[in-house]
N, C-alpha and C. Protein backbone atom coordinates (compact mmCIF):
# COMPACT_ATOMS: atom_id res chain seq x y z
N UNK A 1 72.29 14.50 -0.91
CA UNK A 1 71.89 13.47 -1.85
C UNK A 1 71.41 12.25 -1.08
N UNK A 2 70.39 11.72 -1.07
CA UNK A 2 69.93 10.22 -0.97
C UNK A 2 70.78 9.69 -0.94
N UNK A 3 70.64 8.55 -0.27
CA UNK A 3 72.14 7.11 -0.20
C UNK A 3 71.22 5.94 -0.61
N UNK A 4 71.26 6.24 -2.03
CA UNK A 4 70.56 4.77 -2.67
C UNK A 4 71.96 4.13 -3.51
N UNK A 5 71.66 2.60 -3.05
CA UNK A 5 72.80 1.58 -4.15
C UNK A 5 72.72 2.83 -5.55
N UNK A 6 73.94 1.76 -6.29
CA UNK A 6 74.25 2.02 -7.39
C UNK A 6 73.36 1.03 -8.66
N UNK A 7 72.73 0.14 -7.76
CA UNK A 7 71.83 -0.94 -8.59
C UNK A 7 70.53 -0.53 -8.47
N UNK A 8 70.08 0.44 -8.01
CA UNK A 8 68.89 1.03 -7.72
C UNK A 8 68.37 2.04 -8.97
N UNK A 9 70.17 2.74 -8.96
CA UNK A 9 70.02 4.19 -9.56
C UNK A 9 69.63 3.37 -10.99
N UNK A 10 70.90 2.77 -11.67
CA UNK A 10 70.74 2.06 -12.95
C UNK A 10 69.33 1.19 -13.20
N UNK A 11 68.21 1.04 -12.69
CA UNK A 11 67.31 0.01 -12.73
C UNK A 11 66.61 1.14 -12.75
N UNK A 12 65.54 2.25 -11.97
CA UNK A 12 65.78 3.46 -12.54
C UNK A 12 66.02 4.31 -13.56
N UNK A 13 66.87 4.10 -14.22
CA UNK A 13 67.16 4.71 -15.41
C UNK A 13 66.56 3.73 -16.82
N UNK A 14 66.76 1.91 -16.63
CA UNK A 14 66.40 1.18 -17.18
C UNK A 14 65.31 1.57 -17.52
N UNK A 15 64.02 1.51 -16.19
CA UNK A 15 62.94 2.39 -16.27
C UNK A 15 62.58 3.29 -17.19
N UNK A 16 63.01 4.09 -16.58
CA UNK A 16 62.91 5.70 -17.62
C UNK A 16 62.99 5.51 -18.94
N UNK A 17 63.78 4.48 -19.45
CA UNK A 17 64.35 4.74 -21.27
C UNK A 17 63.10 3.43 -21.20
N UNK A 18 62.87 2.30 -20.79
CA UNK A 18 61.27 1.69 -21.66
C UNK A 18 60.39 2.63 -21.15
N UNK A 19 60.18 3.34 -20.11
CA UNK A 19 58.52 3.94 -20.61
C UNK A 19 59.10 4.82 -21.87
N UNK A 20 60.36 5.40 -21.93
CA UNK A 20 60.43 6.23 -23.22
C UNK A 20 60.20 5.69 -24.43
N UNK A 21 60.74 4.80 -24.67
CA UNK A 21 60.00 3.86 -25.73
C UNK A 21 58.89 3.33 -25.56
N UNK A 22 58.35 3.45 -24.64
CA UNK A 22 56.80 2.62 -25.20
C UNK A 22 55.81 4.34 -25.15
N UNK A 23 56.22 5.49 -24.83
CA UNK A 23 55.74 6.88 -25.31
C UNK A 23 55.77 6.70 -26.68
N UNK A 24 57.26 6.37 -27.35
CA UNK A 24 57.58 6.95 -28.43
C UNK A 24 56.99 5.67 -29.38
N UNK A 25 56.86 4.60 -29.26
CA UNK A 25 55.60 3.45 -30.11
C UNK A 25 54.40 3.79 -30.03
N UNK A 26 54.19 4.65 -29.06
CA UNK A 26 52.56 5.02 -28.71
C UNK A 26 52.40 6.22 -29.80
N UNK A 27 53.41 7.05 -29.93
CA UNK A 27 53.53 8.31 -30.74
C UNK A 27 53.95 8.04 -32.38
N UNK A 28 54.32 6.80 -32.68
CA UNK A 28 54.20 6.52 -33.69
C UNK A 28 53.42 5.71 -34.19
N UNK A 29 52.84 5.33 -33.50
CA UNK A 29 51.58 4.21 -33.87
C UNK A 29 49.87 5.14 -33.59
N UNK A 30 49.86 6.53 -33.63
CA UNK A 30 49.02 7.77 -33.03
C UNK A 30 49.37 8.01 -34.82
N UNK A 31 50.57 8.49 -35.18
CA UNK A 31 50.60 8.91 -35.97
C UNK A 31 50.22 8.29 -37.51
N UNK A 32 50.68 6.84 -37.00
CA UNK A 32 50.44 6.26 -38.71
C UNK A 32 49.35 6.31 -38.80
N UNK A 33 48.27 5.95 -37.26
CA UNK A 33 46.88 5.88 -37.54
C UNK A 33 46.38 7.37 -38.08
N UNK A 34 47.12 8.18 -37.69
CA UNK A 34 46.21 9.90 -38.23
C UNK A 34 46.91 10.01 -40.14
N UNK A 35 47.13 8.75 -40.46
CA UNK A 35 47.84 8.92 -41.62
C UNK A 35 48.74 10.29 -42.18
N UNK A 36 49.87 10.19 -41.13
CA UNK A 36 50.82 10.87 -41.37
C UNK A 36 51.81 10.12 -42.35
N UNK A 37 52.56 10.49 -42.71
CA UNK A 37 54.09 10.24 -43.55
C UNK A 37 54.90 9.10 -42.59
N UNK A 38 55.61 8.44 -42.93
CA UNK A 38 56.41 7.65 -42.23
C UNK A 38 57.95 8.39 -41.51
N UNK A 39 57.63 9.30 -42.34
CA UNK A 39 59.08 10.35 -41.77
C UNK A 39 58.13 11.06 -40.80
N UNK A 40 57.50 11.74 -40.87
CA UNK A 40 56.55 12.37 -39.78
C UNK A 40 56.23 11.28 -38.57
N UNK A 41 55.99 10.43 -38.40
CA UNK A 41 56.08 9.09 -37.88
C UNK A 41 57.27 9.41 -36.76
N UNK A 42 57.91 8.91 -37.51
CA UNK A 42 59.81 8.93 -36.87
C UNK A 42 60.06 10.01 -36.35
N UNK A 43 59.63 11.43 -36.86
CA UNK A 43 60.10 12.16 -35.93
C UNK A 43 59.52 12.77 -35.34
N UNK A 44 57.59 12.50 -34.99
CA UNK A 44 56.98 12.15 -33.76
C UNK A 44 57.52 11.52 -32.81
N UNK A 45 57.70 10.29 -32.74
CA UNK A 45 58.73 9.37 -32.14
C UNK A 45 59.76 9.74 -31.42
N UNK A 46 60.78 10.60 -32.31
CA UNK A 46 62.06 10.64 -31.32
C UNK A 46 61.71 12.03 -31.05
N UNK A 47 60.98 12.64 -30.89
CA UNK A 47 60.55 13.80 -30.44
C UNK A 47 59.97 13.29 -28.76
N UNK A 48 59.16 12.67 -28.87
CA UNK A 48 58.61 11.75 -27.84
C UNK A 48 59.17 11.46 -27.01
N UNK A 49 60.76 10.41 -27.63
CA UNK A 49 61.20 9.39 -26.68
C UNK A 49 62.49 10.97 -26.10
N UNK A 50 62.97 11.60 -26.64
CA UNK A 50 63.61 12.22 -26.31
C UNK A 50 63.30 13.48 -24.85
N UNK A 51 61.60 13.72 -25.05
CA UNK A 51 61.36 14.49 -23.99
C UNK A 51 60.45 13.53 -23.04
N UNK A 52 60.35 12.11 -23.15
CA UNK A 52 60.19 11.22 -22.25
C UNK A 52 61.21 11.13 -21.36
N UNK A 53 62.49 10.66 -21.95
CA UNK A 53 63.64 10.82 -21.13
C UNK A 53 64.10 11.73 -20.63
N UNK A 54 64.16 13.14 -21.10
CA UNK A 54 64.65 14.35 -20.89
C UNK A 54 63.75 14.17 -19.13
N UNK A 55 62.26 14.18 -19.38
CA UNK A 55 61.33 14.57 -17.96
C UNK A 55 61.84 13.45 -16.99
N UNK A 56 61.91 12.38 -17.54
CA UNK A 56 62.46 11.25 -16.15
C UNK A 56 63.85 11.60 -15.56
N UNK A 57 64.79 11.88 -16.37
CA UNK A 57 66.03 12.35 -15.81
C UNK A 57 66.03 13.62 -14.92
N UNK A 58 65.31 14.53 -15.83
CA UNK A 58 64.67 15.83 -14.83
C UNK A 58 64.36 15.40 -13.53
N UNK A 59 63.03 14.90 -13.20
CA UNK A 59 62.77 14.15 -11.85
C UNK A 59 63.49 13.19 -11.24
N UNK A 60 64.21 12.47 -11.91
CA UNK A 60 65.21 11.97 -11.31
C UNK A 60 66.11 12.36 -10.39
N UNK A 61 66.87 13.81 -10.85
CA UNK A 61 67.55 14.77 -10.08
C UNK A 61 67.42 15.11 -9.68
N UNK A 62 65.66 15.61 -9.46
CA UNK A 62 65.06 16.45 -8.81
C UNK A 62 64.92 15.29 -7.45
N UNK A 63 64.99 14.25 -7.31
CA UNK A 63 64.63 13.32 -6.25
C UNK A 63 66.09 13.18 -5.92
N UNK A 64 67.28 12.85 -6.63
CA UNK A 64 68.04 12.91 -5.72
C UNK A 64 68.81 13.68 -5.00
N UNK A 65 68.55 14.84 -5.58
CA UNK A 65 69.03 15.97 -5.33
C UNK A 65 68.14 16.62 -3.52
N UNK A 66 66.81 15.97 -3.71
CA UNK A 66 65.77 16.66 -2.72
C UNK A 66 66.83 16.46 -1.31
N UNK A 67 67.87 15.51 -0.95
CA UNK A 67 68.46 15.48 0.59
C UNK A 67 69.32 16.41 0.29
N UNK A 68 69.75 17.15 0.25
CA UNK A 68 70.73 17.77 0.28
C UNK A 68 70.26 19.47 0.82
């Protein structure tokens, strides 16, 4: 494993969850414009923010995992 602080990892992760939200505003603001439903909307959205985060945490591990 890498020997990065513990203020590194968390700032990092900070990271990861706003680009996930600004995916998942991008994916709902895609959608209202294609005049979808507002529920269709929302769960564009957390469809979005959920495999935004899912891929950053993925690579995440995948980086700290690479020393080992």
């Amino acid at each position: 494993m890498l020997n990065i602080s513990l203020s590194v990892l968390f700032l990092t992760i900070a990271i990861a969850v706003v680009l996930a939200l600004i995916v998942a505003g991008a994916a709902v603001a895609l959608a209202r414009w294609d005049n979808r439903s507002a529920a269709g909307a929302i769960i564009m959205g957390s469809v979005a923010f959920a495999g935004t985060l899912t891929l950053a945490f993925l690579l995440l591990s995948l980086v700290l995992g690479a020393g080992t």
